[in-house]
N, C-alpha and C. Protein backbone atom coordinates (compact mmCIF):
# COMPACT_ATOMS: atom_id res chain seq x y z
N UNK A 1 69.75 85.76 83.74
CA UNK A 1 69.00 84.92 84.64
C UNK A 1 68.75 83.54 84.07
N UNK A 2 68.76 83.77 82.79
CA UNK A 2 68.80 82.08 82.20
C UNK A 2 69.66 81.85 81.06
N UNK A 3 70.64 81.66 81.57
CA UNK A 3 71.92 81.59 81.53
C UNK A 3 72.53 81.86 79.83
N UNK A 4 71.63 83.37 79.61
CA UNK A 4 71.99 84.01 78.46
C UNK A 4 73.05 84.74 78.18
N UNK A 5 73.51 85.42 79.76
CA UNK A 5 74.65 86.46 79.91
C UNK A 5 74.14 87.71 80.00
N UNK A 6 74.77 88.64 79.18
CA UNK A 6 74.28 89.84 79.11
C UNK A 6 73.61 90.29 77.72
N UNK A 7 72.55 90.64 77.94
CA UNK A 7 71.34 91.38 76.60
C UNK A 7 71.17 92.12 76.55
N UNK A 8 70.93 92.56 75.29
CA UNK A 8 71.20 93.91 74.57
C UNK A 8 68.81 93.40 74.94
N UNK A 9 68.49 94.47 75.30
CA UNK A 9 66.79 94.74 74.78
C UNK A 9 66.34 95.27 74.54
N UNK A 10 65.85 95.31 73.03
CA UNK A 10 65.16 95.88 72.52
C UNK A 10 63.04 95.89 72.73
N UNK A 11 62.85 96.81 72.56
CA UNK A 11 61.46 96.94 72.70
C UNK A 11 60.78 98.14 72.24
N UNK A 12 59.56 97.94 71.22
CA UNK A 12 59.30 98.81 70.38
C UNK A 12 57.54 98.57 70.67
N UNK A 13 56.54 100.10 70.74
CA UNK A 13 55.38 99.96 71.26
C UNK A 13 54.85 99.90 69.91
N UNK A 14 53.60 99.69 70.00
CA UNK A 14 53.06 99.91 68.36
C UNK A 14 51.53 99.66 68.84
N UNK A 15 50.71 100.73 68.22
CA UNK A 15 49.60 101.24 68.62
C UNK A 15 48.49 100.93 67.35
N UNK A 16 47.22 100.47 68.05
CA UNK A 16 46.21 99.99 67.98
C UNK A 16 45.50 101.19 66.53
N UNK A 17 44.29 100.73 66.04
CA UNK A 17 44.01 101.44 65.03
C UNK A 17 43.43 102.80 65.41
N UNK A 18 42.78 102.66 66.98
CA UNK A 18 42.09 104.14 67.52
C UNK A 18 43.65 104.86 67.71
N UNK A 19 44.53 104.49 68.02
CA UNK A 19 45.79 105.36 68.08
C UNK A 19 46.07 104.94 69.52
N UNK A 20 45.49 103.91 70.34
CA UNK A 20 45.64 103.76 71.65
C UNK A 20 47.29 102.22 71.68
N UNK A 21 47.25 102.70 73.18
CA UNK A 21 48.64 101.74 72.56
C UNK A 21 48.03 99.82 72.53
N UNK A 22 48.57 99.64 71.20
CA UNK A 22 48.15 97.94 70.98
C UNK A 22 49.16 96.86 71.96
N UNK A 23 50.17 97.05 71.68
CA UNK A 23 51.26 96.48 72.83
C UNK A 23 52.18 96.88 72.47
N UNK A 24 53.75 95.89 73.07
CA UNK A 24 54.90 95.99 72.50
C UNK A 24 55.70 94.79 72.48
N UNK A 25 56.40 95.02 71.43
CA UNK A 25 57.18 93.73 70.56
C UNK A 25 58.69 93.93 71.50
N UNK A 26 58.86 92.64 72.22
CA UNK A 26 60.33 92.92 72.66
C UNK A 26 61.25 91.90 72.15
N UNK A 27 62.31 91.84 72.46
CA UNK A 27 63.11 90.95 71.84
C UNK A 27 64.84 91.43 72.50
N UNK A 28 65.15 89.79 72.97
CA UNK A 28 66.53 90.04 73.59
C UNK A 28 67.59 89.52 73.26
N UNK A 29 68.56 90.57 72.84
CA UNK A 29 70.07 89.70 72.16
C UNK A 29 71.02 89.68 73.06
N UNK A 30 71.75 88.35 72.74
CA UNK A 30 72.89 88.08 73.84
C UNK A 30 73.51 89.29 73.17
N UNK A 31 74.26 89.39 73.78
CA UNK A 31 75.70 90.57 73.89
C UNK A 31 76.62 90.19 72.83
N UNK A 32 77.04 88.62 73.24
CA UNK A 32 78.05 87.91 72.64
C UNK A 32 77.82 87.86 70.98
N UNK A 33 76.45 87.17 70.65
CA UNK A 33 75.73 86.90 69.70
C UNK A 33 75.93 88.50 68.71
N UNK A 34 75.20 88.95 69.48
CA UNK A 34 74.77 90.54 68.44
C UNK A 34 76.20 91.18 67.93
N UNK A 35 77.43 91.16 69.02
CA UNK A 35 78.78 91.98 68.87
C UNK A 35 79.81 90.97 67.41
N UNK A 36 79.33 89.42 67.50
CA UNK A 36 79.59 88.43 66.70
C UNK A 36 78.85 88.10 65.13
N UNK A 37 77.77 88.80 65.25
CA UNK A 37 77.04 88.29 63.73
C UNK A 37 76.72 90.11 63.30
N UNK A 38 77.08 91.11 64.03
CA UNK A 38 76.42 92.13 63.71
C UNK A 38 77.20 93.18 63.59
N UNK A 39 78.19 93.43 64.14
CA UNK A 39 79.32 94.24 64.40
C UNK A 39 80.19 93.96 64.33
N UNK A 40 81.20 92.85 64.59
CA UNK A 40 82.11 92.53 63.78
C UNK A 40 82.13 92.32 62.64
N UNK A 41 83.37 92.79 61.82
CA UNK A 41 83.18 92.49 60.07
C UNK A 41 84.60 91.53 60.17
N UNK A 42 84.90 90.22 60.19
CA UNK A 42 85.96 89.84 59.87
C UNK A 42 86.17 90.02 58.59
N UNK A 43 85.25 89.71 57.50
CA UNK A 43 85.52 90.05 56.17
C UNK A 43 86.10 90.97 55.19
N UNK A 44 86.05 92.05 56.22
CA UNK A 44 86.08 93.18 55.45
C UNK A 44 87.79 93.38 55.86
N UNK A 45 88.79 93.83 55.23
CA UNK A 45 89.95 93.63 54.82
C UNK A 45 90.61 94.70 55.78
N UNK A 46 91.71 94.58 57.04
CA UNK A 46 91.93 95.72 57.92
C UNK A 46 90.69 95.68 59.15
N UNK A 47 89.66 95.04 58.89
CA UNK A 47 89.20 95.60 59.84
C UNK A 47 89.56 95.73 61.55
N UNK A 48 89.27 96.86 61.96
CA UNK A 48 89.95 96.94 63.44
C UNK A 48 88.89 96.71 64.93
N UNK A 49 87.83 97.33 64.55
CA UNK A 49 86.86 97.29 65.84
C UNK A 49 85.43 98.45 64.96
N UNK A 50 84.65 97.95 65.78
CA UNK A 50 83.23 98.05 65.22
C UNK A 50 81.86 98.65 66.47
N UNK A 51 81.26 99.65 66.44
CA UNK A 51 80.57 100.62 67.53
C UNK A 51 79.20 100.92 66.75
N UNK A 52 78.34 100.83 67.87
CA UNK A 52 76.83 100.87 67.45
C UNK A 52 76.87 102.03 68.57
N UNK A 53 75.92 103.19 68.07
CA UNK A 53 76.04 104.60 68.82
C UNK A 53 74.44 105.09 68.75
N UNK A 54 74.05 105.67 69.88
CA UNK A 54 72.58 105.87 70.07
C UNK A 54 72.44 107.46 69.02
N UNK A 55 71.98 108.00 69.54
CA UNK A 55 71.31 109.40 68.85
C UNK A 55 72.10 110.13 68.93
N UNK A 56 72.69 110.51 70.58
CA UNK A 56 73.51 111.25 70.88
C UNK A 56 75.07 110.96 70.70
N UNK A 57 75.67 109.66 70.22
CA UNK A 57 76.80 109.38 70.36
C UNK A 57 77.14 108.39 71.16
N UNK A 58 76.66 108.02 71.97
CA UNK A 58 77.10 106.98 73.28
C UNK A 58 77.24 106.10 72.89
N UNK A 59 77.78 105.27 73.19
CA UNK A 59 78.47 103.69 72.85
C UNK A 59 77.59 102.54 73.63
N UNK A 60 76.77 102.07 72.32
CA UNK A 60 75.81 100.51 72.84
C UNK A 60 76.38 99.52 72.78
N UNK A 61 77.34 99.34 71.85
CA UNK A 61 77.73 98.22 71.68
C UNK A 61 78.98 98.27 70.70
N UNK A 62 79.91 97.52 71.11
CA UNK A 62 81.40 97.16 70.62
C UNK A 62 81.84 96.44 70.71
N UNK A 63 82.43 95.91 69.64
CA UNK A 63 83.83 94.95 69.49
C UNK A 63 85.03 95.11 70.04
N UNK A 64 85.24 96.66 70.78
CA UNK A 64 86.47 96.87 71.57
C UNK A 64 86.41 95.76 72.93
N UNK A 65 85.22 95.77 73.64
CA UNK A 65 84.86 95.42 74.71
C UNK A 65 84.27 94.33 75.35
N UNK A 66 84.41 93.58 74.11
CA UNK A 66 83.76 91.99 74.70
C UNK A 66 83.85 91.59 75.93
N UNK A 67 85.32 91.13 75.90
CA UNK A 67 86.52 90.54 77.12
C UNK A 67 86.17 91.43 78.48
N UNK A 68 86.17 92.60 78.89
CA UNK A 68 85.68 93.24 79.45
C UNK A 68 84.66 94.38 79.92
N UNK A 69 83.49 94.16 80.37
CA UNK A 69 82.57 95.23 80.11
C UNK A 69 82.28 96.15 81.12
N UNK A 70 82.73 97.45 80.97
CA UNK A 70 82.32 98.59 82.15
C UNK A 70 81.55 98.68 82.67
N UNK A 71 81.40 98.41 83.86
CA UNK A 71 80.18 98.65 85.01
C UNK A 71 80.08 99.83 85.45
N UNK A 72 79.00 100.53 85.88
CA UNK A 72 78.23 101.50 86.76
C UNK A 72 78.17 100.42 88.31
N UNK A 73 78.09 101.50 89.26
CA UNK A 73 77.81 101.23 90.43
C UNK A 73 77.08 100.90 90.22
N UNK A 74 75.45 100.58 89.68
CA UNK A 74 74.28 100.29 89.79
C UNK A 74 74.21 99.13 89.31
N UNK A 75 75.69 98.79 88.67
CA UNK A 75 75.63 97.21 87.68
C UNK A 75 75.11 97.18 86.24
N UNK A 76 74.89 98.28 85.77
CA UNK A 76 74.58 98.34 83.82
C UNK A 76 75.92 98.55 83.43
N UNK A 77 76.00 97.86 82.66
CA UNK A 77 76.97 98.49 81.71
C UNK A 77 76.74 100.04 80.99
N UNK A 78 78.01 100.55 81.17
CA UNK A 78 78.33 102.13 80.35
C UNK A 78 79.61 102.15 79.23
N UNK A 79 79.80 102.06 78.05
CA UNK A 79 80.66 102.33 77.38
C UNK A 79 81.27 103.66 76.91
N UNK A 80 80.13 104.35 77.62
CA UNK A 80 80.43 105.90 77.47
C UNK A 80 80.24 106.25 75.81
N UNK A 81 80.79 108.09 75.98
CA UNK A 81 80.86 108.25 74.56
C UNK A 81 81.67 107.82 73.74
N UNK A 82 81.40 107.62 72.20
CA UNK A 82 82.45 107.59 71.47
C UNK A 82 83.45 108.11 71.17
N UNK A 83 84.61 107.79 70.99
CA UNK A 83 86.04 108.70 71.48
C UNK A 83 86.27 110.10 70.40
N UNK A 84 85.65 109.94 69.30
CA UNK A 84 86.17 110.83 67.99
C UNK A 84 85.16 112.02 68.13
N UNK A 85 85.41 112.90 68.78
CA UNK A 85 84.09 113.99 68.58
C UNK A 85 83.61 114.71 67.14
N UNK A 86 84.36 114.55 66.00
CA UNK A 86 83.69 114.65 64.89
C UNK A 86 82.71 113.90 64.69
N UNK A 87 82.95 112.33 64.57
CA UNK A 87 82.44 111.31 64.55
C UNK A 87 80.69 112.03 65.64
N UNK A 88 80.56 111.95 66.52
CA UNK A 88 79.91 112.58 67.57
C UNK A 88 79.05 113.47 66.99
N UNK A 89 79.48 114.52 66.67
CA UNK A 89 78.91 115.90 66.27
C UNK A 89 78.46 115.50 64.68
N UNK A 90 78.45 114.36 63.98
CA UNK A 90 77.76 114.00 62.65
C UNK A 90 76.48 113.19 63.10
N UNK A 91 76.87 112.30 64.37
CA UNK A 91 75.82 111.28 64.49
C UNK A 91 74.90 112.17 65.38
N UNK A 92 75.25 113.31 65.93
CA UNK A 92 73.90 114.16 66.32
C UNK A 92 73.54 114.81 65.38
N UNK A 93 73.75 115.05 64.45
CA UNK A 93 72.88 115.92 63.26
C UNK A 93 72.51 115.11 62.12
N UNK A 94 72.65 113.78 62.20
CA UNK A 94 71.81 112.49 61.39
C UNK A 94 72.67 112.35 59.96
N UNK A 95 73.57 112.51 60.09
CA UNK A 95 74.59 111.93 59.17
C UNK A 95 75.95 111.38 59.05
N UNK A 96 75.88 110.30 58.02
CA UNK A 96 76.71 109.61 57.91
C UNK A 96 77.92 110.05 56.78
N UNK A 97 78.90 109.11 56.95
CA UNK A 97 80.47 109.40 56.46
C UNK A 97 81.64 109.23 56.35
N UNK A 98 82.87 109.58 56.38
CA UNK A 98 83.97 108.91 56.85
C UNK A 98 85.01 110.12 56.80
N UNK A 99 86.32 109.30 57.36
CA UNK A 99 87.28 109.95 57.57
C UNK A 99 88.66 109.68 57.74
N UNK A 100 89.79 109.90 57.80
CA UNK A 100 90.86 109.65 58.21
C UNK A 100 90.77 110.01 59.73
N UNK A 101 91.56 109.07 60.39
CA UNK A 101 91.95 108.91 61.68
C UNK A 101 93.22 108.89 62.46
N UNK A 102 93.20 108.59 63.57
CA UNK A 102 94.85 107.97 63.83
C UNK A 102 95.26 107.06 63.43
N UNK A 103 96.76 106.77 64.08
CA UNK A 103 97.54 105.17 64.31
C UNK A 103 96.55 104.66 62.58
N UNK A 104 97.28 105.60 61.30
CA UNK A 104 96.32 104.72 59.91
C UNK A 104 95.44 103.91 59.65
N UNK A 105 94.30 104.48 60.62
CA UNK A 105 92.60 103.94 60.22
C UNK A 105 91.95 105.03 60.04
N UNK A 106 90.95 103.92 59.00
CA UNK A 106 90.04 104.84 58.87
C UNK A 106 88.67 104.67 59.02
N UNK A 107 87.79 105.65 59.13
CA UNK A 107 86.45 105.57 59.82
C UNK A 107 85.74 106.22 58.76
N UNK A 108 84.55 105.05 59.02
CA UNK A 108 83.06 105.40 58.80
C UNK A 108 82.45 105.04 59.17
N UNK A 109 81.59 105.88 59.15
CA UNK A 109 79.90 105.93 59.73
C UNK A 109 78.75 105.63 58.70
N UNK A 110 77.52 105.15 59.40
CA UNK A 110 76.79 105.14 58.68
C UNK A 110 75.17 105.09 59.54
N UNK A 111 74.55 105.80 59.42
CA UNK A 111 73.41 105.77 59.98
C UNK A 111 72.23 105.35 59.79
N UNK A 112 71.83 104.48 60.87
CA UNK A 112 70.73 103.48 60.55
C UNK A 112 69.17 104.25 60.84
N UNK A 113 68.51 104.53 59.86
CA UNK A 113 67.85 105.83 59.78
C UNK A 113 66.41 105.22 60.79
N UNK A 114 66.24 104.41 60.47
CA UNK A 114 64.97 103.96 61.41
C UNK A 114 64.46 103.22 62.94
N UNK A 115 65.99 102.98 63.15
CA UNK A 115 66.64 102.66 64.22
C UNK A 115 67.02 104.21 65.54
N UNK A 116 67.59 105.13 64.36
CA UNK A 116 68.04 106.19 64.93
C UNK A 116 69.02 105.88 66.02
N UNK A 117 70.50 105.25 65.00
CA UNK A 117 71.38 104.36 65.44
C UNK A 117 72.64 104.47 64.48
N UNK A 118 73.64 104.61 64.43
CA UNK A 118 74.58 104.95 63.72
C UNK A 118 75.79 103.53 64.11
N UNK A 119 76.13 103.39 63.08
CA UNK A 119 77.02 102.14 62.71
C UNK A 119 78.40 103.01 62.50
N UNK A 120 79.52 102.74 62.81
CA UNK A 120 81.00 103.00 62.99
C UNK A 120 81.82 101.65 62.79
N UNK A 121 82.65 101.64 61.90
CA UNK A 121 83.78 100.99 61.67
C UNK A 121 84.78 101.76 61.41
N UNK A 122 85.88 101.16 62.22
CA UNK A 122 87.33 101.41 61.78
C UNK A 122 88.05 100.10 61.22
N UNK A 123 88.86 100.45 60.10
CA UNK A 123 90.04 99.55 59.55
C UNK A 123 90.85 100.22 59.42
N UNK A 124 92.04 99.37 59.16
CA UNK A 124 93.27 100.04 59.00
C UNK A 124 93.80 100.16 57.97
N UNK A 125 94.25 101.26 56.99
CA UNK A 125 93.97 102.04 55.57
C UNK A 125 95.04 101.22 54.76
N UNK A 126 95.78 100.94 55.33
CA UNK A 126 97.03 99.97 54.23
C UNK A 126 96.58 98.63 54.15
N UNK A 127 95.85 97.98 55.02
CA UNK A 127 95.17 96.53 54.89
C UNK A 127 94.16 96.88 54.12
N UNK A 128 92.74 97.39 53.88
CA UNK A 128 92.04 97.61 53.17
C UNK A 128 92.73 98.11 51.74
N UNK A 129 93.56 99.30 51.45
CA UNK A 129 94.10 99.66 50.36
C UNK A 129 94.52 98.92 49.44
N UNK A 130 95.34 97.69 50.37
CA UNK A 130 96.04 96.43 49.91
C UNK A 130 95.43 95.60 49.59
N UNK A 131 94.63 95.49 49.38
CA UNK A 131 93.70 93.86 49.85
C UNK A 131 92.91 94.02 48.19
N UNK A 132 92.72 92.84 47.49
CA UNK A 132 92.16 92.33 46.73
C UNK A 132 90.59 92.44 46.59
N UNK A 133 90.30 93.23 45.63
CA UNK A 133 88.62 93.71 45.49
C UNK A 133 87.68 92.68 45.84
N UNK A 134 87.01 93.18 46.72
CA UNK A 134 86.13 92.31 47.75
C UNK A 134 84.73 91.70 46.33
């Protein structure tokens, strides 16, 4: 609406000293911004694409999907689940890790414990292997 695009919003309550609620802290990231300083790793050697995943697995946010973003009839964006159901079945039981993959990438995870948010990167294993100690 003012001419931010699309935002990621966050909003977190936080309660008063009787235990009643005090307010809540919100805060809104462009799409563009957050997928650009936060999830992409150009640095990192191979890298291929980069996924921020809720509790259950679902896909908040990616570097696959800039250029185009999946709509719902209702007009939110849905990225759905994440494609690797191992991957999936770790980030529901609160741990992080890695793995070999397809097409020679490889994946890890890592879970953002206070967030209750799991971080995913893939690179591709002969560019990283190859590449000069970071």
């Amino acid at each position: 609406l003012m001419g931010q695009g699309l935002v990621i919003s966050c909003l977190q309550p936080f309660a008063a000293a009787d235990g009643g609620l005090a307010g809540v802290a919100a805060l809104d990231l462009g799409f563009q911004h957050a997928v650009a300083r936060h999830i992409a790793l150009p640095e990192v050697p191979g890298f291929v694409a980069g996924w921020l995943l809720d509790r259950e697995g679902r896909v908040m946010v990616t570097t696959e999907e800039v250029g185009k973003l999946p709509t719902t009839a209702a007009g939110t964006v849905d990225f759905g689940w994440f494609p690797d159901p191992e991957v999936v079945a770790a980030v529901r039981a609160g741990r992080s890790g890695q793995r070999a993959a397809s097409q020679g990438r490889l994946l890890a995870w890592s879970r953002l414990q206070h967030l209750d948010w799991t971080f995913v990167a893939a690179v591709d294993r002969d560019s990283l292997l190859g590449a000069a100690p970071l």
